[in-house]
C-alpha atoms as a PDB file:
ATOM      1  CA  UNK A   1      82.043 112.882-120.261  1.00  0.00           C
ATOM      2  CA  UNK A   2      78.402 113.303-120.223  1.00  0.00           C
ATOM      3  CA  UNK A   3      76.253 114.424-116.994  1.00  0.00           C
ATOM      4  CA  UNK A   4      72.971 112.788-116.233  1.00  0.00           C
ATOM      5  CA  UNK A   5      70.007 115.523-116.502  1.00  0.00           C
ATOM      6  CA  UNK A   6      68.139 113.584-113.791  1.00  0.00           C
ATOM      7  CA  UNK A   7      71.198 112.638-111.012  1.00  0.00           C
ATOM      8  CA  UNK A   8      73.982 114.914-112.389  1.00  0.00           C
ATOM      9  CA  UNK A   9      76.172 111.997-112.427  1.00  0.00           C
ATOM     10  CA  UNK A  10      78.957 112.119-114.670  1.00  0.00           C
ATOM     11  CA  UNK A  11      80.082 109.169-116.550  1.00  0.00           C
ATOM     12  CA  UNK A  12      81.403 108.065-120.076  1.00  0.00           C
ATOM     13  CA  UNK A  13      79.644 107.242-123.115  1.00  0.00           C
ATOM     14  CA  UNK A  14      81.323 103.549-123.445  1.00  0.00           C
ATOM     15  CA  UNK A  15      80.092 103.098-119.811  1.00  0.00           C
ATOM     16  CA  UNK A  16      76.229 104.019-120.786  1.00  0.00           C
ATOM     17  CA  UNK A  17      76.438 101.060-123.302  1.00  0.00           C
ATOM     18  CA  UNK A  18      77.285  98.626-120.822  1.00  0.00           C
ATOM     19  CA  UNK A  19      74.147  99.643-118.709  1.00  0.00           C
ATOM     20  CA  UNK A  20      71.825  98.646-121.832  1.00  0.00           C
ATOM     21  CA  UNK A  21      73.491  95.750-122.325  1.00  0.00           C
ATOM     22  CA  UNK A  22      70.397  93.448-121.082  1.00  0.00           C
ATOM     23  CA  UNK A  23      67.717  95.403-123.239  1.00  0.00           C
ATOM     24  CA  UNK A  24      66.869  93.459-126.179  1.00  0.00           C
ATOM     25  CA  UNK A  25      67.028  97.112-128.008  1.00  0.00           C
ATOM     26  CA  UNK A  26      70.734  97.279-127.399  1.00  0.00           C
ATOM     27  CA  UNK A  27      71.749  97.188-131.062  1.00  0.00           C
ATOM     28  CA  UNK A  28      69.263  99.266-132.269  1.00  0.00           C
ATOM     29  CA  UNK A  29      68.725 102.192-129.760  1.00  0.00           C
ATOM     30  CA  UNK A  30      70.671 105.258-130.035  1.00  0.00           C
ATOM     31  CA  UNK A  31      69.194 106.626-126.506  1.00  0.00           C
ATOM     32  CA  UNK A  32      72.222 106.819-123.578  1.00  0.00           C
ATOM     33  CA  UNK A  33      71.343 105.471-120.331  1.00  0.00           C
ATOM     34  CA  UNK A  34      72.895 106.695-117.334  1.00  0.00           C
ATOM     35  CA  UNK A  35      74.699 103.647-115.086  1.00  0.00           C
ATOM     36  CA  UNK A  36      73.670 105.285-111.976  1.00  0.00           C
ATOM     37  CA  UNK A  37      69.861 106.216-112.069  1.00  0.00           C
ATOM     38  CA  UNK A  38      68.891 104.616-115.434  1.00  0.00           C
ATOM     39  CA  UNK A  39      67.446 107.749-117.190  1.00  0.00           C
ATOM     40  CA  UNK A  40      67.796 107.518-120.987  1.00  0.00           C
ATOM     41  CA  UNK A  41      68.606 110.576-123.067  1.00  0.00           C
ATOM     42  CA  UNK A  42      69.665 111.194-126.801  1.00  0.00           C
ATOM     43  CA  UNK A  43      73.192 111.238-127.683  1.00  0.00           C
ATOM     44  CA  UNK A  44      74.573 114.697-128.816  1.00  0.00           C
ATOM     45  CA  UNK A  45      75.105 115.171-132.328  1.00  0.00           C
ATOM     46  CA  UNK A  46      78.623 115.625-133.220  1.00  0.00           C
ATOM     47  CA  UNK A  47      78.418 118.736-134.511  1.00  0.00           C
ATOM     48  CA  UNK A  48      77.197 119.971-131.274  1.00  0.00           C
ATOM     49  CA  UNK A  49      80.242 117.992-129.480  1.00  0.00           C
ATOM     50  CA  UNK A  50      82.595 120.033-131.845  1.00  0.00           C
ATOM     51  CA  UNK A  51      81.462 123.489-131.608  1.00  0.00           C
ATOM     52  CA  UNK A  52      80.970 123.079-127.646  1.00  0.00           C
ATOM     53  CA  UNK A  53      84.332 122.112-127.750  1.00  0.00           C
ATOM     54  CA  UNK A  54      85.693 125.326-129.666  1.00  0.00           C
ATOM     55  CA  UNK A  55      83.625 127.733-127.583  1.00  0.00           C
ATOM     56  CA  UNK A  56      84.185 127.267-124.273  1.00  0.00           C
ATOM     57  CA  UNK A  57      82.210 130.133-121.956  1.00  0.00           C
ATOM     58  CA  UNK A  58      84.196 130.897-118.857  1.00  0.00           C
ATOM     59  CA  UNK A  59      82.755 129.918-115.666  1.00  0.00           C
ATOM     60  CA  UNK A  60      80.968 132.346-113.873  1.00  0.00           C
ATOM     61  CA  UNK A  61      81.707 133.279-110.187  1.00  0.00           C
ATOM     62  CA  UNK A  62      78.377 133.254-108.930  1.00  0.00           C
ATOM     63  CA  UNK A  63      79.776 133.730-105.075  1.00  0.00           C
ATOM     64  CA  UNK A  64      78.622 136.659-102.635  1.00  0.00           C
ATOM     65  CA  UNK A  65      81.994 137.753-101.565  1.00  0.00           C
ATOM     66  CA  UNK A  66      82.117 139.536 -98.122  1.00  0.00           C
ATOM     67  CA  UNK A  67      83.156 143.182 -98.763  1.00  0.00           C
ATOM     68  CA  UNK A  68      86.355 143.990 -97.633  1.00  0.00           C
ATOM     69  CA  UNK A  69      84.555 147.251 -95.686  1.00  0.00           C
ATOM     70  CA  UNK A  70      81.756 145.501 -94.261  1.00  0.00           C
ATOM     71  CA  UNK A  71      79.761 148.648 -92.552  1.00  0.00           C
ATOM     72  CA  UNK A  72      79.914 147.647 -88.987  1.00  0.00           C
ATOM     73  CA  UNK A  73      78.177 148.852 -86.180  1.00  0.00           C
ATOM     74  CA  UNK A  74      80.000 150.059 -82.428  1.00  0.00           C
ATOM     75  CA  UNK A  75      80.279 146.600 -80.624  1.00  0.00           C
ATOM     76  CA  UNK A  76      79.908 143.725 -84.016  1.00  0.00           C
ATOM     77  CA  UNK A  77      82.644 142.186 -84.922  1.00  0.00           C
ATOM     78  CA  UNK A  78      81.970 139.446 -88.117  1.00  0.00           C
ATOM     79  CA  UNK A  79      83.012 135.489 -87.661  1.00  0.00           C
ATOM     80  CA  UNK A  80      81.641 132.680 -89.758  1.00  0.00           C
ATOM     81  CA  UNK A  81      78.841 130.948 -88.599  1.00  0.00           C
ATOM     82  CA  UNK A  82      80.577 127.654 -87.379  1.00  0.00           C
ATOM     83  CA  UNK A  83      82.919 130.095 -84.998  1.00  0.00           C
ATOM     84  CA  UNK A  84      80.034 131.141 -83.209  1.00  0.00           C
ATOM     85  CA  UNK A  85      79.073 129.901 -79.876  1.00  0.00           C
ATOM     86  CA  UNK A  86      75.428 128.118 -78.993  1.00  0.00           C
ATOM     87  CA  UNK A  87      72.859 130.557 -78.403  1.00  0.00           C
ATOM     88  CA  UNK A  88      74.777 133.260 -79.935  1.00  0.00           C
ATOM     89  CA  UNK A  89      72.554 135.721 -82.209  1.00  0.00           C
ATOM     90  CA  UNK A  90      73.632 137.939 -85.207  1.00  0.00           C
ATOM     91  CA  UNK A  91      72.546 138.993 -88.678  1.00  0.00           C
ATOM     92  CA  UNK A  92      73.729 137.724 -91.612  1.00  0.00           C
ATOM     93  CA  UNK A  93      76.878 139.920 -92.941  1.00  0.00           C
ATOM     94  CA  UNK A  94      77.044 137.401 -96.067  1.00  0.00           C
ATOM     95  CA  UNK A  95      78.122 134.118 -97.681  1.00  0.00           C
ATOM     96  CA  UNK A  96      81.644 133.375 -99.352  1.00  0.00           C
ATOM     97  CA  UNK A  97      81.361 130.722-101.666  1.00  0.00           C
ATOM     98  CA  UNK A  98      82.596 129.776-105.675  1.00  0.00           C
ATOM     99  CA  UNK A  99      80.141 126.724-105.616  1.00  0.00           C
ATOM    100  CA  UNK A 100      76.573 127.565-107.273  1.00  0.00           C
ATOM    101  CA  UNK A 101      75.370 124.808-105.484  1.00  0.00           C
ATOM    102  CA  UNK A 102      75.698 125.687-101.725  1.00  0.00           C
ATOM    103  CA  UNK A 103      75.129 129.407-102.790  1.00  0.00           C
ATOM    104  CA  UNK A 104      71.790 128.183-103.734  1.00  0.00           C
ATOM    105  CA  UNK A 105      70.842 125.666-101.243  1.00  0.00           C
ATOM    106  CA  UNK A 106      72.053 128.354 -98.841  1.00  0.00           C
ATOM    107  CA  UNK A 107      69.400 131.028-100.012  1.00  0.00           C
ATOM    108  CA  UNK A 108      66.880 128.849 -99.956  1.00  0.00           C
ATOM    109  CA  UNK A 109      67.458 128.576 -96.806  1.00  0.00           C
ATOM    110  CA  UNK A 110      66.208 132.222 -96.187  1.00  0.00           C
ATOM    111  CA  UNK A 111      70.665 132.426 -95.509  1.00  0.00           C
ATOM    112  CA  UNK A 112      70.824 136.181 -96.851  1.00  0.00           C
ATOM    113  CA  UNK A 113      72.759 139.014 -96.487  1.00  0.00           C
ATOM    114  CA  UNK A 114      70.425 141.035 -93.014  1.00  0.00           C
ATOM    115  CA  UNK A 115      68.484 138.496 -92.326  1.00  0.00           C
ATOM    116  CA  UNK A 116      68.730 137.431 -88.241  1.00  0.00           C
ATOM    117  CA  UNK A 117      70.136 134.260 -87.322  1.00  0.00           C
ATOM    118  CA  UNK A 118      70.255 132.441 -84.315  1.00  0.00           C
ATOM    119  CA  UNK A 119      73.267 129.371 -83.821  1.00  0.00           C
ATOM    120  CA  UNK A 120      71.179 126.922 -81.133  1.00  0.00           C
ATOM    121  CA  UNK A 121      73.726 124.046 -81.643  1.00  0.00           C
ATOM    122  CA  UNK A 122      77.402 123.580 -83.018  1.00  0.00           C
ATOM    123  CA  UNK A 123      77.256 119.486 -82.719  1.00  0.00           C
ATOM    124  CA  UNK A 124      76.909 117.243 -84.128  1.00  0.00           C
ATOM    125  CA  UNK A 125      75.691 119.697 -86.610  1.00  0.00           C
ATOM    126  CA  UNK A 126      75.325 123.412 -86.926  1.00  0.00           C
ATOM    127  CA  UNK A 127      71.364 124.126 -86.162  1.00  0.00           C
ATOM    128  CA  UNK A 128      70.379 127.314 -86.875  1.00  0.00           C
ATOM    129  CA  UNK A 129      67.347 129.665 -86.702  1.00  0.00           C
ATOM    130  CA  UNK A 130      66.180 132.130 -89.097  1.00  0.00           C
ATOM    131  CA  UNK A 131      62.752 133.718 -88.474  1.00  0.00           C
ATOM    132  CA  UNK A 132      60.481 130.196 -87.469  1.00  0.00           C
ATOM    133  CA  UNK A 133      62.277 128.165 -88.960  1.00  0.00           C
ATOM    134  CA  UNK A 134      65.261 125.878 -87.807  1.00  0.00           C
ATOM    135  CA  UNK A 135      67.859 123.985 -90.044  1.00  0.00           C
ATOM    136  CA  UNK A 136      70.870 121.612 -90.007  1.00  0.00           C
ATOM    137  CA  UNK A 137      74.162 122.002 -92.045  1.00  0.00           C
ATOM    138  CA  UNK A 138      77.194 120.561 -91.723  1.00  0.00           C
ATOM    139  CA  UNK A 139      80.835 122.174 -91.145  1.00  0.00           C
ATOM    140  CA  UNK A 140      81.720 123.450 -94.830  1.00  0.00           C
ATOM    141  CA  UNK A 141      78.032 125.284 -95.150  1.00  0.00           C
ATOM    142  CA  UNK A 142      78.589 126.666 -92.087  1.00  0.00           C
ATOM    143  CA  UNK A 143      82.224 127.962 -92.695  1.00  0.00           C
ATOM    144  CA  UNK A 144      80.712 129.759 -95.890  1.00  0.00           C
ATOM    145  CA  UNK A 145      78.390 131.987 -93.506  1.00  0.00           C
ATOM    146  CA  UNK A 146      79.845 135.175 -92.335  1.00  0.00           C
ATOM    147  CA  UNK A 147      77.763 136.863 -89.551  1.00  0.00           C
ATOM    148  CA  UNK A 148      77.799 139.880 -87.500  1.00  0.00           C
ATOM    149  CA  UNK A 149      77.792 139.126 -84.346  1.00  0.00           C
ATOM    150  CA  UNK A 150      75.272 141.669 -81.706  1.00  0.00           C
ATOM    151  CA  UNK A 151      76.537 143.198 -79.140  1.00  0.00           C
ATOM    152  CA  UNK A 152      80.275 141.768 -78.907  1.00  0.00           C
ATOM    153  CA  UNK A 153      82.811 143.507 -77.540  1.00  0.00           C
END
């Protein structure tokens, strides 16, 4: 499987041939062309295919885990973000996710671990407020966010 530098979509080498098959370089050209965006890169040279193969690094966990001990203060208690009600305001205790994808959209965001947030909406998506600025996420972003919640009883 190869992954598109451009898209990140993920497709097979026999199905980057088909995508050429108009050019009148077809036969010639050694460049892969992704079916789904069109970008063209160079093929990998085999004897990077085999020692990729043999070394495989182990995938990083690149998640901010909530604490088990999360130092909480008289009257917080901590519920994700999509628990919370509209209006409700808290500071962010942190995010719990394996994907290095939300982890990133989500701090840049401004989503980080003390920074205030304000829930204004829960439908049809969760709007939030962080400083001046206001954003929109859906259900599984917002189940990743862990906040403490001010002045809860």
């Amino acid at each position: 499987m190869i992954k598109c530098g451009l898209c990140g979509f993920e497709f097979d080498e026999r199905t980057a041939g088909k995508s050429c098959g108009g050019c009148s370089l077809a036969k010639t050209c050694k460049l892969i062309r992704c079916p789904n965006c069109g970008y063209e890169t160079p093929p990998e040279p085999r004897w990077l295919k085999v020692l990729l193969k043999n070394f495989k690094r182990p995938k990083k966990d690149t998640s901010i885990l909530c604490p088990v001990n999360i130092e909480k203060k008289q009257g917080e208690q901590i519920i994700s973000l999509d628990a919370m009600a509209a209006e409700q305001k808290g500071r962010i205790a942190c995010i719990q996710t394996t994907d290095r994808k939300k982890l990133q959209k989500l701090m840049a965001m401004g989503i980080v671990p003390g920074a205030g947030i304000t829930l204004l909406q829960s439908f049809p998506a969760y709007v939030f407020q962080i400083g001046q600025s206001q954003f929109a996420i859906d259900k599984d972003l917002a189940s990743a966010i862990f906040v403490h919640i001010l002045g809860a009883d």
